[in-house]
Protein backbone atom coordinates (compact mmCIF):
# COMPACT_ATOMS: atom_id res chain seq x y z
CA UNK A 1 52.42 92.60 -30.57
CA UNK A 2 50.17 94.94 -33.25
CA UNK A 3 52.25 92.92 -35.76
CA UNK A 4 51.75 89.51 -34.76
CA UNK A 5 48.07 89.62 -34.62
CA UNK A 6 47.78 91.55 -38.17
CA UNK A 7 50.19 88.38 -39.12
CA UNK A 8 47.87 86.01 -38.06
CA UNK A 9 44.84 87.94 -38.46
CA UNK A 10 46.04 87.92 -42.50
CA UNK A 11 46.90 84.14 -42.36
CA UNK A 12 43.74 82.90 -41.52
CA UNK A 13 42.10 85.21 -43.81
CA UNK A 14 43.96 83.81 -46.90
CA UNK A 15 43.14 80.23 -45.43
CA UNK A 16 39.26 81.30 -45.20
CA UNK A 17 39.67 82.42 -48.92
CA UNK A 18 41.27 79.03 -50.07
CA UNK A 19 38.50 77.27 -48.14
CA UNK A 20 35.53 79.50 -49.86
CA UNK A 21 37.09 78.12 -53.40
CA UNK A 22 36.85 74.89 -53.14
CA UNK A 23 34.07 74.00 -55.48
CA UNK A 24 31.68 71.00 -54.44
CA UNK A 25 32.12 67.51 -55.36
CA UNK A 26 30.53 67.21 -59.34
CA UNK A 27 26.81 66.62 -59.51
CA UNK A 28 26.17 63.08 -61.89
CA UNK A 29 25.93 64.45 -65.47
CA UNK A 30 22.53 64.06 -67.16
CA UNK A 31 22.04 61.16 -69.79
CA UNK A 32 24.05 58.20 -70.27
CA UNK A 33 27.14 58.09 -67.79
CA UNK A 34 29.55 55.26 -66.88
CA UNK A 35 31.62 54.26 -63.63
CA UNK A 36 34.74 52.11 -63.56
CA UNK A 37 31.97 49.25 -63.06
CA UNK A 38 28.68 50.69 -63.57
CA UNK A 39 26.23 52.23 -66.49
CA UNK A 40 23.98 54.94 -65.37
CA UNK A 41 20.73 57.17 -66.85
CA UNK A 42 20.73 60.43 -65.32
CA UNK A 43 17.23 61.85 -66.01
CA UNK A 44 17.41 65.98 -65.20
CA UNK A 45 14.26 67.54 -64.97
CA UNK A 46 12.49 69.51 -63.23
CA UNK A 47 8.81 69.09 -63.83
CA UNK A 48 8.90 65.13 -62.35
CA UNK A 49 8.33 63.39 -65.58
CA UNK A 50 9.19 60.52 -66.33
CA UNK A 51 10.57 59.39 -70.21
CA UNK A 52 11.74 55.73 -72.10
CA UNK A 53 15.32 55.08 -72.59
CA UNK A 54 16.97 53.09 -75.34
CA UNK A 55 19.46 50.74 -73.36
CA UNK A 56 22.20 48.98 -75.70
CA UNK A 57 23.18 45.98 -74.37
CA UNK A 58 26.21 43.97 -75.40
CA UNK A 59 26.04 40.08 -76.69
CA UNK A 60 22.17 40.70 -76.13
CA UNK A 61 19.18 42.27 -77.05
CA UNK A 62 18.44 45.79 -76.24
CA UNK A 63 15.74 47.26 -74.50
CA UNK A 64 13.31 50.32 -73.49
CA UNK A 65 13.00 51.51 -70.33
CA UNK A 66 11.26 54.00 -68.22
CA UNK A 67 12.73 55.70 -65.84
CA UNK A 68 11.76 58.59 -63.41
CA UNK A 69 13.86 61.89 -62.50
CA UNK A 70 17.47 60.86 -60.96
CA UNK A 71 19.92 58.24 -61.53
CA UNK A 72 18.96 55.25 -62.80
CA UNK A 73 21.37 51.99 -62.58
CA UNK A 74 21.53 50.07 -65.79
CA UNK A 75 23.80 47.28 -64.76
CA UNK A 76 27.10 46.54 -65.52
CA UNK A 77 29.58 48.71 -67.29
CA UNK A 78 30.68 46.10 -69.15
CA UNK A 79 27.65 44.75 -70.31
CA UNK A 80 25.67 48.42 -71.01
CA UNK A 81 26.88 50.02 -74.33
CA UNK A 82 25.14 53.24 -73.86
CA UNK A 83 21.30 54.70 -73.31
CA UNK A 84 19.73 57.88 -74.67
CA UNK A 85 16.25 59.31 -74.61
CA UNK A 86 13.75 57.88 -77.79
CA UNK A 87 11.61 61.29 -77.34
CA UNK A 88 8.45 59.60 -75.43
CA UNK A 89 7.17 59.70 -71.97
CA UNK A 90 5.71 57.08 -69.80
């Protein structure tokens, strides 16, 4: 019977250690990201400011943009080309 428990005892303390590393879903990255469908700004900061954005825009006219801490939806994936930080706040 001492075996049996040990035997158990052992199997769900190797499932506990599977379950303790399994890492968390991945955070959004910070900058320009895209989705099968949509174009994101992922502003990471700390300190709550908020900064302008250079949005490219395909077949039109790109733009600035300010945008707070957090994600940020752009629009389309198809019709954003990319974003990046012009070095100003707002």
């Amino acid at each position: 019977m001492t075996g049996a428990l040990g035997s158990a005892a052992l199997v769900l303390m190797s499932l506990g250690a599977v379950t303790a590393q399994a890492s968390p879903a991945a955070a959004d990255p910070c900058g320009f990201y895209e989705t099968s469908s949509d174009a994101f700004y992922n502003h990471c900061t700390s300190d709550g400011s908020r900064v302008i954005i250079h949005v490219r825009v395909a077949y039109g006219a790109d733009y600035e943009r300010c945008v707070a801490p957090g994600k940020t939806w752009l629009g389309s994936a198809d019709k954003i080309q990319g974003a990046h930080y012009v070095g100003r706040t707002c």
